[in-house]
Protein backbone atom coordinates (compact mmCIF):
# COMPACT_ATOMS: atom_id res chain seq x y z
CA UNK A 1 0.00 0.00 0.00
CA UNK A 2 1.28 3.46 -0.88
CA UNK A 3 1.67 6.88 1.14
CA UNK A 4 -1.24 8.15 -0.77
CA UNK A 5 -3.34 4.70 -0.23
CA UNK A 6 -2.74 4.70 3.29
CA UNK A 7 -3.85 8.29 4.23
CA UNK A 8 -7.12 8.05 2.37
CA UNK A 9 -7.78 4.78 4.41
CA UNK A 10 -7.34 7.10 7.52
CA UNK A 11 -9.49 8.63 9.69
CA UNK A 12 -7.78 11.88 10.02
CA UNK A 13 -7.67 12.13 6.20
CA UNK A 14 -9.48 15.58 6.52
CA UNK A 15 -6.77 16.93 9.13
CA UNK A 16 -3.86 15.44 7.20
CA UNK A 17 -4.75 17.20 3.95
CA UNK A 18 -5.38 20.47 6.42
CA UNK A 19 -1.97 20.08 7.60
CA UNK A 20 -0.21 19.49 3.77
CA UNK A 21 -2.06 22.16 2.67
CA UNK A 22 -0.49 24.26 5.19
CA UNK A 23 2.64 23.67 4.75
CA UNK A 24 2.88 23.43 1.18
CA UNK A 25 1.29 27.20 0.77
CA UNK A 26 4.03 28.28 3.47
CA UNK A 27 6.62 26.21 1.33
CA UNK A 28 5.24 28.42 -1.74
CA UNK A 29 5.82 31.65 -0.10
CA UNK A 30 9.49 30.75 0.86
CA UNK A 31 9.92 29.33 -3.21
CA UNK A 32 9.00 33.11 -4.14
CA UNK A 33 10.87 34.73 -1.29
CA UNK A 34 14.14 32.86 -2.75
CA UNK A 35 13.57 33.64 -5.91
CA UNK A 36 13.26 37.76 -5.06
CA UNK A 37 16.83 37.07 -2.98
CA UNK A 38 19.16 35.12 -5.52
CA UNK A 39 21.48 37.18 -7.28
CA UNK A 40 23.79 35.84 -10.33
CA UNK A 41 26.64 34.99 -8.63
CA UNK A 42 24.90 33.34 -6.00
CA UNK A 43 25.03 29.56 -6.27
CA UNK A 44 22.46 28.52 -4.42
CA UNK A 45 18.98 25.79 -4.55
CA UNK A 46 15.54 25.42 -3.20
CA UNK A 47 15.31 21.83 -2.15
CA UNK A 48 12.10 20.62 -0.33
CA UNK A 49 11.59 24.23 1.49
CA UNK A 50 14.90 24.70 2.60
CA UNK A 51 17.52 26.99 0.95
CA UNK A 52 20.71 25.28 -0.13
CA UNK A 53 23.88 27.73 -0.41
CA UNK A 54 27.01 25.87 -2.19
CA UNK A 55 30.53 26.87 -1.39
CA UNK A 56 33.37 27.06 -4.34
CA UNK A 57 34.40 23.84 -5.98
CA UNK A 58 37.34 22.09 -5.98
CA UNK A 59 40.15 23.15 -8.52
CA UNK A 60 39.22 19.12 -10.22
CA UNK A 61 36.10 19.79 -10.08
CA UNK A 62 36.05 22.44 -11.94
CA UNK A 63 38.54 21.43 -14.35
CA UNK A 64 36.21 18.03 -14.68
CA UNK A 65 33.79 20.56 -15.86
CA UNK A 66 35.48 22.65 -17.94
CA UNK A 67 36.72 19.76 -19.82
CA UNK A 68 32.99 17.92 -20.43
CA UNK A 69 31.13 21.29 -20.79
CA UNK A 70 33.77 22.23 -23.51
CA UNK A 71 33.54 18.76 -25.65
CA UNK A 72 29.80 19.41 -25.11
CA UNK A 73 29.41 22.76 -26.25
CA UNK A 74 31.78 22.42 -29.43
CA UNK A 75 29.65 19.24 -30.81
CA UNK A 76 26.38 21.11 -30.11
CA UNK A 77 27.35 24.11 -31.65
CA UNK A 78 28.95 22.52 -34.44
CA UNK A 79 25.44 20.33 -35.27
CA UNK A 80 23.15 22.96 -34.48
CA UNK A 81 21.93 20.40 -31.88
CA UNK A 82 20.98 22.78 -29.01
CA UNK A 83 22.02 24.58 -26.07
CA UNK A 84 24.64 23.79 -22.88
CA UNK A 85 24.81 25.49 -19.25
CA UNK A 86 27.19 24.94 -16.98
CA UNK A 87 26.57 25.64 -12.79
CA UNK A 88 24.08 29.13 -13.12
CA UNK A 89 20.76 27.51 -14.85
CA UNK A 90 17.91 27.57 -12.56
CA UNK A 91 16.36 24.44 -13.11
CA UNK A 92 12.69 24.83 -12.04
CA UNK A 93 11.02 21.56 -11.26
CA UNK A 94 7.21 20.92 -9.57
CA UNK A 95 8.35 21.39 -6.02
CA UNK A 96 12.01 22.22 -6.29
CA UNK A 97 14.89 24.44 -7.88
CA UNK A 98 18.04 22.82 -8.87
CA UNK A 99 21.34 24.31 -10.72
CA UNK A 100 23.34 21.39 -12.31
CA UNK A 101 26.65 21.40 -12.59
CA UNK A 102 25.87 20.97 -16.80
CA UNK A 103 22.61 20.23 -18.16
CA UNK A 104 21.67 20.37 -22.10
CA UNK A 105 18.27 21.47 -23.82
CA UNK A 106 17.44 20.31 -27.37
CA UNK A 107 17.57 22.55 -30.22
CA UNK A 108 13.59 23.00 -30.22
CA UNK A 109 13.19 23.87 -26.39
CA UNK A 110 16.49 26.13 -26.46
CA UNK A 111 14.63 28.18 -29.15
CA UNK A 112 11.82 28.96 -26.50
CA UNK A 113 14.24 30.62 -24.29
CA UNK A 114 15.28 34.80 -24.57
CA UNK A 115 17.79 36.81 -23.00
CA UNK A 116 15.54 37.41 -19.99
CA UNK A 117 14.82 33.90 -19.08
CA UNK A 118 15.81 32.61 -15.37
CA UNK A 119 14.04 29.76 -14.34
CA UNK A 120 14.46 27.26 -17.22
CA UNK A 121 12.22 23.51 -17.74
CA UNK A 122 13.20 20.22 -17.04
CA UNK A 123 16.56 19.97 -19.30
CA UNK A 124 17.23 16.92 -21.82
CA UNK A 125 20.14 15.71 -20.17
CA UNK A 126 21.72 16.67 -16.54
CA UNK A 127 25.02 16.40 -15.18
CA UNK A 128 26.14 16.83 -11.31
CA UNK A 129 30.10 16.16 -10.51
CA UNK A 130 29.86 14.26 -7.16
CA UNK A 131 31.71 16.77 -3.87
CA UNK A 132 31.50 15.88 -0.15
CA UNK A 133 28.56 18.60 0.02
CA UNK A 134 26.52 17.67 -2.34
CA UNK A 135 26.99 13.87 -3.40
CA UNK A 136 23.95 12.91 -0.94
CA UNK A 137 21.97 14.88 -3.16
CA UNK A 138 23.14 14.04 -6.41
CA UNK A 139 22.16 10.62 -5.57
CA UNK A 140 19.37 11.03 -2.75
CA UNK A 141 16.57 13.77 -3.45
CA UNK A 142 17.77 14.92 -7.49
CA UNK A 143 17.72 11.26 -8.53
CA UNK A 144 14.65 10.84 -7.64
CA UNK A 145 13.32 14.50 -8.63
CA UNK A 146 15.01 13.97 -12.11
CA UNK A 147 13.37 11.12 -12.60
CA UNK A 148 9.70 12.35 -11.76
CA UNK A 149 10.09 15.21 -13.80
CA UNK A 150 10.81 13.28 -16.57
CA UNK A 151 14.25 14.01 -17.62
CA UNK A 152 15.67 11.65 -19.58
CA UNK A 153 19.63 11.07 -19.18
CA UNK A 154 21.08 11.87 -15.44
CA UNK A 155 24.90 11.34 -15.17
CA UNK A 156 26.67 11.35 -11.71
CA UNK A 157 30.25 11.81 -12.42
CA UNK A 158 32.82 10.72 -9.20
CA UNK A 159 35.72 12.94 -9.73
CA UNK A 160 37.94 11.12 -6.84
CA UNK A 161 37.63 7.97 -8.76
CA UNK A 162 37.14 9.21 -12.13
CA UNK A 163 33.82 7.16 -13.00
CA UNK A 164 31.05 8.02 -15.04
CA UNK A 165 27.46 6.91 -13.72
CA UNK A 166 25.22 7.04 -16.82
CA UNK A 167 21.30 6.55 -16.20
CA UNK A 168 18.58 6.54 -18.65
CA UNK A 169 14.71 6.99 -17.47
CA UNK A 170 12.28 4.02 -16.92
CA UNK A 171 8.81 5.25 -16.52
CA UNK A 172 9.77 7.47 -13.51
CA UNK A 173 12.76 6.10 -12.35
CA UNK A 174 16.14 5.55 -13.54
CA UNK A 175 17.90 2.36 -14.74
CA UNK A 176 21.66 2.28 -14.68
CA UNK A 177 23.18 2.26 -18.13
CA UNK A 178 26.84 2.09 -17.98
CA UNK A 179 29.33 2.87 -14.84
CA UNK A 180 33.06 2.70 -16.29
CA UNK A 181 36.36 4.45 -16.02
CA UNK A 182 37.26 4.12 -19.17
CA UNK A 183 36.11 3.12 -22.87
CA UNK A 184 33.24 5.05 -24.85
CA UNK A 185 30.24 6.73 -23.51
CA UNK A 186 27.65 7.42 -26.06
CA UNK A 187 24.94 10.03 -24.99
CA UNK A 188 21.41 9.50 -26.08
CA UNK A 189 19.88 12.53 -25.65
CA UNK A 190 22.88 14.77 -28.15
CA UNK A 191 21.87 12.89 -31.14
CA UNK A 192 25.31 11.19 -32.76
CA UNK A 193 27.47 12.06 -29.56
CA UNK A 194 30.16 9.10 -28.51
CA UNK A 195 33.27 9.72 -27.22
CA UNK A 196 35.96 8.26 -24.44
CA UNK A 197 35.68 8.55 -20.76
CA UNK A 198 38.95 9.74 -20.19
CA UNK A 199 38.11 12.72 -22.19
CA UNK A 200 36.07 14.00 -19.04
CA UNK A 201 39.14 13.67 -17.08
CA UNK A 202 42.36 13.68 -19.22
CA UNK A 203 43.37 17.03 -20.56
CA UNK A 204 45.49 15.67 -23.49
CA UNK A 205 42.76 13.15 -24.28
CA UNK A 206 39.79 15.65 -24.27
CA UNK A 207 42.04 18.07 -26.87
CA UNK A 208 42.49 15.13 -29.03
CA UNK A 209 39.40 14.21 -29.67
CA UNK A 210 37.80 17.84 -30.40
CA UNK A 211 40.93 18.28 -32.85
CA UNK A 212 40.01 15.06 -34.59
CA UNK A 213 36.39 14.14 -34.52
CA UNK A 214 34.53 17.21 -33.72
């Protein structure tokens, strides 16, 4: 029996949904309070009603990211595919507010975006590049959110152990795809898109293959 089974078998179904009500118009108020406080250079989530601040990332973190993002960017500008963020997009879900580390939007849904947009859809594909402050999330409430929300590719990458995590969505959850350190990762949702693992983490391997194959 689910949650939802269970609490319309109850008798106190009429104070429960009293009580969620509550708290999910308070919730609402703090959603729009954040939103009126974030700046641009704040990096920063709404994750069940809480605010979530981030401090900096680690120098291979961000050189992790630089390295993807780039190899990303080039093939999707050079296919006319779509668009790539990297850290600041405002990912607004049903109940929460994410920024990935990368995420990607098709072609067709990049087009529906202007100069003033903020809060951006459920992206394509998402990327989050595990730390010791966020990994419970990356793997706890986001895999789960992703999923419900319907996006289709989530990959976790471990930068300690170099390993790509790739999932793909089932219905509403996620079914693990590949986990390696090493051979090809081909992305399903930037049509065409193959290329090695160690590119996300080797410098010289990364230059290589945008030099050669994109």
């Amino acid at each position: 029996m689910t949650i939802v089974e269970k609490i319309i078998q109850s008798p106190e179904l009429p104070d429960i949904l009293k009580q969620l009500n509550r708290a999910y118009t308070e919730e609402q108020k703090k959603r729009k309070q954040f939103y009126a406080k974030i700046t641009p250079s704040d990096k920063a989530e709404f994750i069940n009603g809480k605010i979530v601040m981030h401090s900096p990332a680690t120098n291979k973190h961000l050189v992790i990211s630089n390295l993807l993002s780039r190899l990303l960017s080039i093939y999707c500008d050079n296919n006319d595919l779509g668009q790539i963020f990297i850290e600041k997009a405002m990912i607004t879900l049903k109940r929460n507010d994410f920024e990935p580390d990368i995420c990607f939007f098709k072609k067709e849904r990049a087009a529906e975006f202007d100069s003033k947009t903020l809060l951006f859809p459920a992206p394509d594909l998402v990327v989050e590049i595990l730390s010791k402050s966020t990994h419970k999330n990356d793997r706890g409430i986001k895999f789960v959110d992703y999923a419900l929300n319907g996006i289709p590719e989530y990959w976790i990458i471990d930068p300690e152990n170099e390993i790509v995590e790739q999932y793909l969505l089932d219905g509403n959850k996620y079914t693990l795809q590949q986990k390696t350190k090493d051979g090809i990762v081909k992305c399903y949702q930037i049509l065409g898109l193959e290329f090695p693992v160690r590119a996300i983490f080797d410098k010289s391997v990364n230059q290589e293959f945008i030099k050669t194959k994109l």
